[in-house]
PDB file of N, CA and C in Angstrom:
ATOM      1  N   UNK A   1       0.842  -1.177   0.000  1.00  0.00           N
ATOM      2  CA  UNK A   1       0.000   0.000   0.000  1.00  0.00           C
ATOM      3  C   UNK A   1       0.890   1.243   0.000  1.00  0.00           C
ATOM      4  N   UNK A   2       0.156   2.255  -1.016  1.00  0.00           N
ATOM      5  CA  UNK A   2       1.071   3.421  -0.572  1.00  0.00           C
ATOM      6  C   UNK A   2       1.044   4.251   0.141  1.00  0.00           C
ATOM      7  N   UNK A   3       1.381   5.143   0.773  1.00  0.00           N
ATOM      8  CA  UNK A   3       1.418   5.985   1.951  1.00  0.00           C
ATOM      9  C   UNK A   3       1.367   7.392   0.882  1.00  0.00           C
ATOM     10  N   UNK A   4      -0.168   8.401   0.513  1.00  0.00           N
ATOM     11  CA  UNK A   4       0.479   9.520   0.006  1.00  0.00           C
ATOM     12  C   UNK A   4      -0.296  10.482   1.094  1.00  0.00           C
ATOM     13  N   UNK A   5       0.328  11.796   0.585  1.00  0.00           N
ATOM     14  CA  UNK A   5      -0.051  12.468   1.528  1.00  0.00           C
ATOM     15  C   UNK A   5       0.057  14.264   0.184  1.00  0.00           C
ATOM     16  N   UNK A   6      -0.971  14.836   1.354  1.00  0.00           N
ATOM     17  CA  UNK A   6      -0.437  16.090   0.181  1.00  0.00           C
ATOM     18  C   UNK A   6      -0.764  17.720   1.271  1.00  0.00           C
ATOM     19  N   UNK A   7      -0.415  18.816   1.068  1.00  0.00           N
ATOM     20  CA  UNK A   7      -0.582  19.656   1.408  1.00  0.00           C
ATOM     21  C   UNK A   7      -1.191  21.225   0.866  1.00  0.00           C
ATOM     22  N   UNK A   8      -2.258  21.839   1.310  1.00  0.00           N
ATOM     23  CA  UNK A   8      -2.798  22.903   0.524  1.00  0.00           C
ATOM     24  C   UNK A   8      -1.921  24.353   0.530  1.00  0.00           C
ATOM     25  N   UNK A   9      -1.355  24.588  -0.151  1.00  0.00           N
ATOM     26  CA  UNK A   9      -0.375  25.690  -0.575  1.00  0.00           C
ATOM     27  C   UNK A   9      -1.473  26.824  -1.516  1.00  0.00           C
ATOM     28  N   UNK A  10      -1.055  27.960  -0.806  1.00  0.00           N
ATOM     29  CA  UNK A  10      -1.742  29.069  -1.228  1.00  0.00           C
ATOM     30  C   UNK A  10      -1.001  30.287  -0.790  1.00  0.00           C
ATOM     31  N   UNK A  11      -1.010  31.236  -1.892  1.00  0.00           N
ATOM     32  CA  UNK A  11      -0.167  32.456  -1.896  1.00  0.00           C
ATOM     33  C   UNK A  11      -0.653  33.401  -0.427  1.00  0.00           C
ATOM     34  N   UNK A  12       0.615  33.556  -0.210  1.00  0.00           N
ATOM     35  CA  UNK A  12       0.262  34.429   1.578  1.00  0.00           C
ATOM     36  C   UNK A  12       1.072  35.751   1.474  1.00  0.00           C
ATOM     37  N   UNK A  13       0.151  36.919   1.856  1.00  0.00           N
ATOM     38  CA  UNK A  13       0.780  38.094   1.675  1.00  0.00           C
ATOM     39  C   UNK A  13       1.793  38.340   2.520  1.00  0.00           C
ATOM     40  N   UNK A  14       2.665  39.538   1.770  1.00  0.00           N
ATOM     41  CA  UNK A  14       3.511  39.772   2.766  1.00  0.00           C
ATOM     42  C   UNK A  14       3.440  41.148   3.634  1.00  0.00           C
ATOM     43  N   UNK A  15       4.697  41.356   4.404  1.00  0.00           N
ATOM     44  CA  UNK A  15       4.318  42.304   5.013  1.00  0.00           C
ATOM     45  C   UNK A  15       4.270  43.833   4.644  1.00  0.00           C
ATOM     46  N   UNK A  16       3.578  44.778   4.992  1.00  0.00           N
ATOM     47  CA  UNK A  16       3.493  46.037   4.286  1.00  0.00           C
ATOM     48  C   UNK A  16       4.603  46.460   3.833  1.00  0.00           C
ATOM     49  N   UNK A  17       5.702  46.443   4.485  1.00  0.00           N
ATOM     50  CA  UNK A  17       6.866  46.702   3.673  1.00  0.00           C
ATOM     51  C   UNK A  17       7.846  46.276   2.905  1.00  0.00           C
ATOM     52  N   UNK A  18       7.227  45.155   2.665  1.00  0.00           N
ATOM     53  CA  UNK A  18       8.088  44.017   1.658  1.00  0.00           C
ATOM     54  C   UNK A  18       6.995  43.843   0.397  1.00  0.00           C
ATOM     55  N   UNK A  19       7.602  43.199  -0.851  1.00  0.00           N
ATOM     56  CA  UNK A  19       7.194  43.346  -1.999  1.00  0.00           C
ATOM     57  C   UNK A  19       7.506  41.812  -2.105  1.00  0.00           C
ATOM     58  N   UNK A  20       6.671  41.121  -2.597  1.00  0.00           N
ATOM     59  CA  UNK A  20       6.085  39.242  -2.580  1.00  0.00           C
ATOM     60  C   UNK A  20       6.912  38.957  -4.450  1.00  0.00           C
ATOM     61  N   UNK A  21       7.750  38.613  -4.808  1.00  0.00           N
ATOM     62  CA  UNK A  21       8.115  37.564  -5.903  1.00  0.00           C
ATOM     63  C   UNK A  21       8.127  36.506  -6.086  1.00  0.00           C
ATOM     64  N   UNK A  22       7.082  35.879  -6.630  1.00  0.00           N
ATOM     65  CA  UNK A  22       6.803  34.610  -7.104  1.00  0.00           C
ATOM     66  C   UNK A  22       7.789  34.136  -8.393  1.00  0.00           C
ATOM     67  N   UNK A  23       8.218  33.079  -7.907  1.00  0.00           N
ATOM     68  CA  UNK A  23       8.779  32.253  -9.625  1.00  0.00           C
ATOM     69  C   UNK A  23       8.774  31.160 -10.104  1.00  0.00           C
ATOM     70  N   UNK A  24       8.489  30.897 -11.219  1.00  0.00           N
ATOM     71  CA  UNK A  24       8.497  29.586 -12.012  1.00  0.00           C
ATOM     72  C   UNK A  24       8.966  29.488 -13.223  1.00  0.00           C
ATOM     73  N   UNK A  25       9.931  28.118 -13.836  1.00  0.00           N
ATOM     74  CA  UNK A  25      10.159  27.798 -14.704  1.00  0.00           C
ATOM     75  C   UNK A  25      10.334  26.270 -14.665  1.00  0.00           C
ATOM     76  N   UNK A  26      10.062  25.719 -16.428  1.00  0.00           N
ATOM     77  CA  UNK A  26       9.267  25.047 -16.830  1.00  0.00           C
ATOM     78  C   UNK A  26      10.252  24.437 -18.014  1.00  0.00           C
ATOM     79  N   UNK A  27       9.870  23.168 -18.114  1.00  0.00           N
ATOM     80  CA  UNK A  27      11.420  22.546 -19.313  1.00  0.00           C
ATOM     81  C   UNK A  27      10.101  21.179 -19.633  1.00  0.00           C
ATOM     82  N   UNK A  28       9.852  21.467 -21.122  1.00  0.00           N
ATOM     83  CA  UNK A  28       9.234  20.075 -21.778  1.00  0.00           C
ATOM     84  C   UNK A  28      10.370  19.680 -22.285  1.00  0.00           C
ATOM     85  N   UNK A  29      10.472  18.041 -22.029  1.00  0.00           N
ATOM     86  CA  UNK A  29      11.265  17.240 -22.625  1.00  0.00           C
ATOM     87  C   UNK A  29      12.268  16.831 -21.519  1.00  0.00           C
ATOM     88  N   UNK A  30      13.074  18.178 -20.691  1.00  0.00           N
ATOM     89  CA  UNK A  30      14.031  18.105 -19.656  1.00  0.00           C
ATOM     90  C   UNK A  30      15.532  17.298 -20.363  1.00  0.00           C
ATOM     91  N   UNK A  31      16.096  17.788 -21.234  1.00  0.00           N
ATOM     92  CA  UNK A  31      16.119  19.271 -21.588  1.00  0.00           C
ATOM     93  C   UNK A  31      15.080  19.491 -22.535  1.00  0.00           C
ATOM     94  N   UNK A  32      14.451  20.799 -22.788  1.00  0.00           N
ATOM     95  CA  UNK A  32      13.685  21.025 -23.773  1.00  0.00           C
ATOM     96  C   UNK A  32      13.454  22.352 -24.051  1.00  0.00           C
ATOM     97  N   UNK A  33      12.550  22.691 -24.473  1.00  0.00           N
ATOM     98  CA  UNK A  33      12.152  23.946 -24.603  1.00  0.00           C
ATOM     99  C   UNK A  33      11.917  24.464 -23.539  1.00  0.00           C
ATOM    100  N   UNK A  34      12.238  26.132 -23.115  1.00  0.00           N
ATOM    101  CA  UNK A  34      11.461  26.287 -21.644  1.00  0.00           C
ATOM    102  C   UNK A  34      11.449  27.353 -21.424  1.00  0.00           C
ATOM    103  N   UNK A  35      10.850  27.729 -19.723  1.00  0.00           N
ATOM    104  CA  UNK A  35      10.094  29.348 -20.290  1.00  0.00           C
ATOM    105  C   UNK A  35      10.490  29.230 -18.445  1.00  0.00           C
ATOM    106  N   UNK A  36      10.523  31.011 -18.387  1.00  0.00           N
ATOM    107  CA  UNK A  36      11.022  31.386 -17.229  1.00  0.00           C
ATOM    108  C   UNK A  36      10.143  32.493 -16.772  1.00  0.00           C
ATOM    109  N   UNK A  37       9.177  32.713 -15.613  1.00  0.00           N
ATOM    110  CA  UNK A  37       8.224  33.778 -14.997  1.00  0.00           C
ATOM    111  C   UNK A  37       8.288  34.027 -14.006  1.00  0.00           C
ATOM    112  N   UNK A  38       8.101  35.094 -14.235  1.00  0.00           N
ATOM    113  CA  UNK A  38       7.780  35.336 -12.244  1.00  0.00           C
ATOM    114  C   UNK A  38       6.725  37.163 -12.229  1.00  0.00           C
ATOM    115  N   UNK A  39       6.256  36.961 -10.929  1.00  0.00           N
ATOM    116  CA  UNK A  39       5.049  38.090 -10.660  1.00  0.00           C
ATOM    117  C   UNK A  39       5.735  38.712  -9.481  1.00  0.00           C
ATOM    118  N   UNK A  40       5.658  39.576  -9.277  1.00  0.00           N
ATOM    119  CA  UNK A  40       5.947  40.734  -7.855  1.00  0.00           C
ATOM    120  C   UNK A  40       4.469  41.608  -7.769  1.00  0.00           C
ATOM    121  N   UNK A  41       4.114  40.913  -6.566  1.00  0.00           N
ATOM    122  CA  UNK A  41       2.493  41.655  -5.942  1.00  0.00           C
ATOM    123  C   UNK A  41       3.337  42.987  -4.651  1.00  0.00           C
ATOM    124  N   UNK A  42       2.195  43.484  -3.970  1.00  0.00           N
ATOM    125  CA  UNK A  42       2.338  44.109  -3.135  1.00  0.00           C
ATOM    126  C   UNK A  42       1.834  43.722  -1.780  1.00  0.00           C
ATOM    127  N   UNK A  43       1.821  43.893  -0.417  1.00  0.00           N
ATOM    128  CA  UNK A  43       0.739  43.132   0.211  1.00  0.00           C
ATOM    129  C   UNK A  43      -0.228  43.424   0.404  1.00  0.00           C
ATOM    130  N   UNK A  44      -1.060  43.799  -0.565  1.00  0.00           N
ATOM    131  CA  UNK A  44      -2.357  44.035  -0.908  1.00  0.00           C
ATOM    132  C   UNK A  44      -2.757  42.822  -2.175  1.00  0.00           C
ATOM    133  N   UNK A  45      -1.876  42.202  -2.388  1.00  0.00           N
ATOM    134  CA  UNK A  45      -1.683  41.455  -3.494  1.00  0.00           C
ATOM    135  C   UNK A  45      -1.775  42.171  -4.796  1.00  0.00           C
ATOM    136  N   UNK A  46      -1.787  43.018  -5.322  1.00  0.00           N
ATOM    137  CA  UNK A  46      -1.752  43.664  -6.209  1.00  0.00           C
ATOM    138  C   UNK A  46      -1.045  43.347  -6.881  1.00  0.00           C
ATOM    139  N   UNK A  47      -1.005  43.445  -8.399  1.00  0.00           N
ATOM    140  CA  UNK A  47       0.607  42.772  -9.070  1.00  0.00           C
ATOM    141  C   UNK A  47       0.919  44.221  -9.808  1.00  0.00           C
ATOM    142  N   UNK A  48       1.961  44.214  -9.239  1.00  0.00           N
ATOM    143  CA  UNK A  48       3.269  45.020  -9.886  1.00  0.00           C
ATOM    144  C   UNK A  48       3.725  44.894 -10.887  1.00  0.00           C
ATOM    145  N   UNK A  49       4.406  43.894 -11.333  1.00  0.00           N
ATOM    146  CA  UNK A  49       4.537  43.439 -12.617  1.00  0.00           C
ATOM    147  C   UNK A  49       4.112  41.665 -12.762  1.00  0.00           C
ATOM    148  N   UNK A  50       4.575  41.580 -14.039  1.00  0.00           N
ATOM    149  CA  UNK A  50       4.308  40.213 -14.493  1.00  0.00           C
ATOM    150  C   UNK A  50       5.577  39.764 -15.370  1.00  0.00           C
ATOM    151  N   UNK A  51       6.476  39.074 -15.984  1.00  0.00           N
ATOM    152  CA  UNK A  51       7.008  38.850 -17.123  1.00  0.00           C
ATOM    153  C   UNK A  51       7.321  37.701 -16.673  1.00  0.00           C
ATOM    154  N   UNK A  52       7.603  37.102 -18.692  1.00  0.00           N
ATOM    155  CA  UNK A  52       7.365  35.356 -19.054  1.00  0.00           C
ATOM    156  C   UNK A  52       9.006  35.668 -20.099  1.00  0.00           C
ATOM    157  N   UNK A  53       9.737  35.013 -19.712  1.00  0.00           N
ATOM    158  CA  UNK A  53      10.512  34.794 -20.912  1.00  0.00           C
ATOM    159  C   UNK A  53      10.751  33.081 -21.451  1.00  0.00           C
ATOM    160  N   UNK A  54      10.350  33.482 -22.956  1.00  0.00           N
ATOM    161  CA  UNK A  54      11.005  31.992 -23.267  1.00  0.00           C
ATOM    162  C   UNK A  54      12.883  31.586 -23.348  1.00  0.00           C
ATOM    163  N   UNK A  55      13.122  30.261 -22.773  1.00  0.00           N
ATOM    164  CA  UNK A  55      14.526  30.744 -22.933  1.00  0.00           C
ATOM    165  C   UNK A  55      15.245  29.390 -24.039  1.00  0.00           C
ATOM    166  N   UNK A  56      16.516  29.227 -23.786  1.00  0.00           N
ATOM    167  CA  UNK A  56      16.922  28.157 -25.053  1.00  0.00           C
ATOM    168  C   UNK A  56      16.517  26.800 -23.895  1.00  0.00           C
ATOM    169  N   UNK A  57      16.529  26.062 -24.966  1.00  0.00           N
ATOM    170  CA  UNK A  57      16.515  24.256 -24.118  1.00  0.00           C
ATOM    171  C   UNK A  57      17.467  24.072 -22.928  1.00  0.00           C
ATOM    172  N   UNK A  58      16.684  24.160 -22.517  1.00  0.00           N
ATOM    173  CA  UNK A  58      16.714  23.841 -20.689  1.00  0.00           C
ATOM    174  C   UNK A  58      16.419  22.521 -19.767  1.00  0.00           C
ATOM    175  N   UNK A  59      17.254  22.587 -18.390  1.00  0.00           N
ATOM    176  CA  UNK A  59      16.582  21.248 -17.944  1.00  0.00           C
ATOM    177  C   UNK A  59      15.736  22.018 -16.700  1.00  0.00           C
ATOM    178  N   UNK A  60      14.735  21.467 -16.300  1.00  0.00           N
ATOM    179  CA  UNK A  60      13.870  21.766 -15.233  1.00  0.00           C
ATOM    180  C   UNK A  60      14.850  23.154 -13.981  1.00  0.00           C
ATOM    181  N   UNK A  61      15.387  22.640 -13.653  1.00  0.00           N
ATOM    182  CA  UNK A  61      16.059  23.472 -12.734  1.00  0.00           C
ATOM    183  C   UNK A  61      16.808  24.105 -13.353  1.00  0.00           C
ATOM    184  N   UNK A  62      17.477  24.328 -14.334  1.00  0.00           N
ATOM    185  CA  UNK A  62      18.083  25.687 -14.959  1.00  0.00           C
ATOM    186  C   UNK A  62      17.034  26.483 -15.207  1.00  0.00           C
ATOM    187  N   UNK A  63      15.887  25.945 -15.670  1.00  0.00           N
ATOM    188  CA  UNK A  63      14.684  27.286 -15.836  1.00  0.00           C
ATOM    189  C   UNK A  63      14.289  27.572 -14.859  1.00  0.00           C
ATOM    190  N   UNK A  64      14.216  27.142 -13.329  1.00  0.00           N
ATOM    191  CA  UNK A  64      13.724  27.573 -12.566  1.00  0.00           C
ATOM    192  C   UNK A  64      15.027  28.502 -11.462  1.00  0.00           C
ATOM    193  N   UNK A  65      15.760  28.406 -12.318  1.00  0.00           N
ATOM    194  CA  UNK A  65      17.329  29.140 -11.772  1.00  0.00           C
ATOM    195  C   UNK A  65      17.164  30.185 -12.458  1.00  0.00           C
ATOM    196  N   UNK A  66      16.585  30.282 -13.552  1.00  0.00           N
ATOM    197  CA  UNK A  66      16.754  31.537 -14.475  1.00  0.00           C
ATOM    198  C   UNK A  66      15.849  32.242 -14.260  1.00  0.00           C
ATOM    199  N   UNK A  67      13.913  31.600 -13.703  1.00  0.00           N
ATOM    200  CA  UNK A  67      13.345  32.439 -13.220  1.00  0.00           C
ATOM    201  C   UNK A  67      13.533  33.334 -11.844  1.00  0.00           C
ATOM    202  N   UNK A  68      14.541  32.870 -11.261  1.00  0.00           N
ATOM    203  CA  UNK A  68      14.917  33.693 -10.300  1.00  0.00           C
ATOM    204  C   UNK A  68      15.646  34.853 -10.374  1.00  0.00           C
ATOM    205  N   UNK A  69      16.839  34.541 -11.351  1.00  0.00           N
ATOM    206  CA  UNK A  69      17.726  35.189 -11.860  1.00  0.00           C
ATOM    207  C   UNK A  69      16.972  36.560 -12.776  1.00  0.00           C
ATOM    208  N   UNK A  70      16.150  36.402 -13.553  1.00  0.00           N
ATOM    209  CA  UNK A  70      15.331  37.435 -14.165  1.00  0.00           C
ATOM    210  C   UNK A  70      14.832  38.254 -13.480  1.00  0.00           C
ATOM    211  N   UNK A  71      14.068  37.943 -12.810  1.00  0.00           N
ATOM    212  CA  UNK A  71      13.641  38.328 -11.365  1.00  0.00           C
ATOM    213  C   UNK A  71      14.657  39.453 -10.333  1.00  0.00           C
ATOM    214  N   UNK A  72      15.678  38.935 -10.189  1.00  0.00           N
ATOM    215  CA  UNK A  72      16.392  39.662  -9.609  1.00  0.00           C
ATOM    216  C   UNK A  72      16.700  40.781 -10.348  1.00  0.00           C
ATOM    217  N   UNK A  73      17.298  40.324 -11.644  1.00  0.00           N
ATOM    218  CA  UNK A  73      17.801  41.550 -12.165  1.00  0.00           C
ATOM    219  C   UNK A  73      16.454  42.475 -12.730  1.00  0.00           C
ATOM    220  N   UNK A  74      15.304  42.105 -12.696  1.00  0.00           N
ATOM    221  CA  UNK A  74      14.107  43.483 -12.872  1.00  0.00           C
ATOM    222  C   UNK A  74      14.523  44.011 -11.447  1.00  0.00           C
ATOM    223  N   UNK A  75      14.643  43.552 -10.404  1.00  0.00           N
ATOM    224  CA  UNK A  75      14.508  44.545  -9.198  1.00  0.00           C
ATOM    225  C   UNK A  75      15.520  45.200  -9.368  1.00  0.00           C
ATOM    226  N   UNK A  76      17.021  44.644  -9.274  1.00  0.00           N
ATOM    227  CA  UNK A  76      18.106  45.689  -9.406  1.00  0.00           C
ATOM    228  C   UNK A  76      17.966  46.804 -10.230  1.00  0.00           C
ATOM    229  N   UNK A  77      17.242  46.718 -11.420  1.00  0.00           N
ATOM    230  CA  UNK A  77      17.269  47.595 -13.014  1.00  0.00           C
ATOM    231  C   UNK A  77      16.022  48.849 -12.563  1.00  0.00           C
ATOM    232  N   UNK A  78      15.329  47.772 -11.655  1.00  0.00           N
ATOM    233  CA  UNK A  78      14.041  49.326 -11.132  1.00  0.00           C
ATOM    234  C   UNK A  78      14.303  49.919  -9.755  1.00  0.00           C
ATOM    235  N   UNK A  79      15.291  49.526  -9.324  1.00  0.00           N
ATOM    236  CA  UNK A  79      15.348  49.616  -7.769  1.00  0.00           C
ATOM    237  C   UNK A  79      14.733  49.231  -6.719  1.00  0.00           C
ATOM    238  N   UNK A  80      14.119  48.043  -7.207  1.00  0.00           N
ATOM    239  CA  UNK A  80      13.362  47.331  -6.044  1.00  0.00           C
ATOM    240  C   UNK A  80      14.102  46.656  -4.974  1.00  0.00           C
ATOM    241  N   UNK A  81      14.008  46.898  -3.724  1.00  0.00           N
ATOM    242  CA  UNK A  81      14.756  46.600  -2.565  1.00  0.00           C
ATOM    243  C   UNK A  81      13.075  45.675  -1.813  1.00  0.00           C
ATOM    244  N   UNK A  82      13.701  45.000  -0.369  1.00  0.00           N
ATOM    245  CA  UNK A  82      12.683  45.185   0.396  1.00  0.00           C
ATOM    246  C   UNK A  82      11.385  43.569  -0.441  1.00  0.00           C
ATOM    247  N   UNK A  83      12.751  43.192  -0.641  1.00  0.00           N
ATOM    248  CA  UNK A  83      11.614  41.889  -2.052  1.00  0.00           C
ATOM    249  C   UNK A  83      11.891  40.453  -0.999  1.00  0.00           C
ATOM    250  N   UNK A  84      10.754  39.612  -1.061  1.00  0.00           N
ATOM    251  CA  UNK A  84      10.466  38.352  -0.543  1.00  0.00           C
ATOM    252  C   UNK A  84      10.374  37.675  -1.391  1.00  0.00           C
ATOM    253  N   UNK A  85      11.259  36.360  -2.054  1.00  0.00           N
ATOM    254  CA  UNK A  85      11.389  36.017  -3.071  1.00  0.00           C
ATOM    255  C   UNK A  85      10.877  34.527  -2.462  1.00  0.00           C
ATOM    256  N   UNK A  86       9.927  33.787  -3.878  1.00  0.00           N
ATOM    257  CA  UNK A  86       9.064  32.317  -3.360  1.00  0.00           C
ATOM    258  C   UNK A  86       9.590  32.021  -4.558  1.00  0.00           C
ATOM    259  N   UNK A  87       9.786  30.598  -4.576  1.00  0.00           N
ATOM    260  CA  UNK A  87       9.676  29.153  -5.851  1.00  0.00           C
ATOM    261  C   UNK A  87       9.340  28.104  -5.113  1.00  0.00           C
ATOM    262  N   UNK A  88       8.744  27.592  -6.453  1.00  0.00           N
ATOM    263  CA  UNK A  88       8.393  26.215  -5.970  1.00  0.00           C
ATOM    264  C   UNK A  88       9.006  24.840  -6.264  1.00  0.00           C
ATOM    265  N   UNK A  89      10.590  25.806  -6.613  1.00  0.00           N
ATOM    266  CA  UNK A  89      11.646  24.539  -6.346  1.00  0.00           C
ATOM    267  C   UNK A  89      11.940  24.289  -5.187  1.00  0.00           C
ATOM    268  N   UNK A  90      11.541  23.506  -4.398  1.00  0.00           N
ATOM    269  CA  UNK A  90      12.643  22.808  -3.514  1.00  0.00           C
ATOM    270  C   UNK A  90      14.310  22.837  -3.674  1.00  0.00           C
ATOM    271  N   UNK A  91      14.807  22.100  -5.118  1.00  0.00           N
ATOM    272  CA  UNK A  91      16.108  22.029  -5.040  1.00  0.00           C
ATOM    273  C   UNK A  91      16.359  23.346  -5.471  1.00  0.00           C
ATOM    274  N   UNK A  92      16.036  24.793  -5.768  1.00  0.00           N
ATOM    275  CA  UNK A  92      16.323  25.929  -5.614  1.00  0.00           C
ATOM    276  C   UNK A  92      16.727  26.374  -4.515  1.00  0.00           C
ATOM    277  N   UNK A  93      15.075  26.231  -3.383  1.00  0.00           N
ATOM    278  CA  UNK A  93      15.738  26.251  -1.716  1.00  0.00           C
ATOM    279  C   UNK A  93      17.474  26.024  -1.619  1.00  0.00           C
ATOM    280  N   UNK A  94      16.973  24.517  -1.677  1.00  0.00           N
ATOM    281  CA  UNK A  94      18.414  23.964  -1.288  1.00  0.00           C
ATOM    282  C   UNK A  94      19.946  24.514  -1.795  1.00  0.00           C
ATOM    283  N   UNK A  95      19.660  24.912  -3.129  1.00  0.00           N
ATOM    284  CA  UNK A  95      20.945  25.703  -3.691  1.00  0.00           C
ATOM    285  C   UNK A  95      21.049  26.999  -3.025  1.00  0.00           C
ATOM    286  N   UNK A  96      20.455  27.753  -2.574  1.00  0.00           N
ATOM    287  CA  UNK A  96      20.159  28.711  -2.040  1.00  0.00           C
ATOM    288  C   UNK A  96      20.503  29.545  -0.567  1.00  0.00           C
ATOM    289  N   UNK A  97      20.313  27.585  -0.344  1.00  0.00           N
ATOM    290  CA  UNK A  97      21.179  28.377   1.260  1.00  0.00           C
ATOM    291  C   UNK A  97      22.026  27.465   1.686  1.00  0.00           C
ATOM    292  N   UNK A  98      22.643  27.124   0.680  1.00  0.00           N
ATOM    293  CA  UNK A  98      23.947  26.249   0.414  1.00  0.00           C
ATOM    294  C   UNK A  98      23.754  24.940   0.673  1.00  0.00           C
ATOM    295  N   UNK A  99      22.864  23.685   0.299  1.00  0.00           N
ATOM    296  CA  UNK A  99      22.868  23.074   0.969  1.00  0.00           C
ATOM    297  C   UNK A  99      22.933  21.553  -0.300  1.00  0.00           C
TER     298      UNK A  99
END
């Protein structure tokens, strides 16, 4: 028998003075084609911006390395400070805080 289990995940605002970045990227085939996004709300949830880039053939976690990476550099390029950055990589986490 299998043992599954699952958990309800839902976007949670942040605090008034922080700015919420969501990211995702995406690889058909692994490597394949793939596309890199991410959203910055406010905590009002409001969205700030939005952008999707497609990028060259990718494996799962390089696109989801690159949606971060994009990400960052819109904040540096607008001066966004004060940013709470989410993915829903796990092994992103883990690269992340060295692990």
């Amino acid at each position: 028998m299998h043992n599954i289990s699952f958990r309800i995940v839902r976007w949670e605002p942040s605090p008034p003075n922080l700015l919420k970045c969501n990211t995702d990227g995406e690889s058909k085939g692994n490597p394949g084609p793939s596309s890199a996004v991410f959203c910055i709300r406010d905590h009002s949830g409001n969205l700030v911006v939005a952008k999707g880039y497609r990028i060259q053939d990718a494996t799962n976690i390089v696109a989801e390395a690159r949606a971060i990476r994009e990400s960052l550099s819109y904040c540096i390029e607008h001066g966004t400070d004060n940013i709470i950055i989410e993915t829903d990589s796990l092994a992103m986490v883990h690269i992340l805080e060295g692990e």
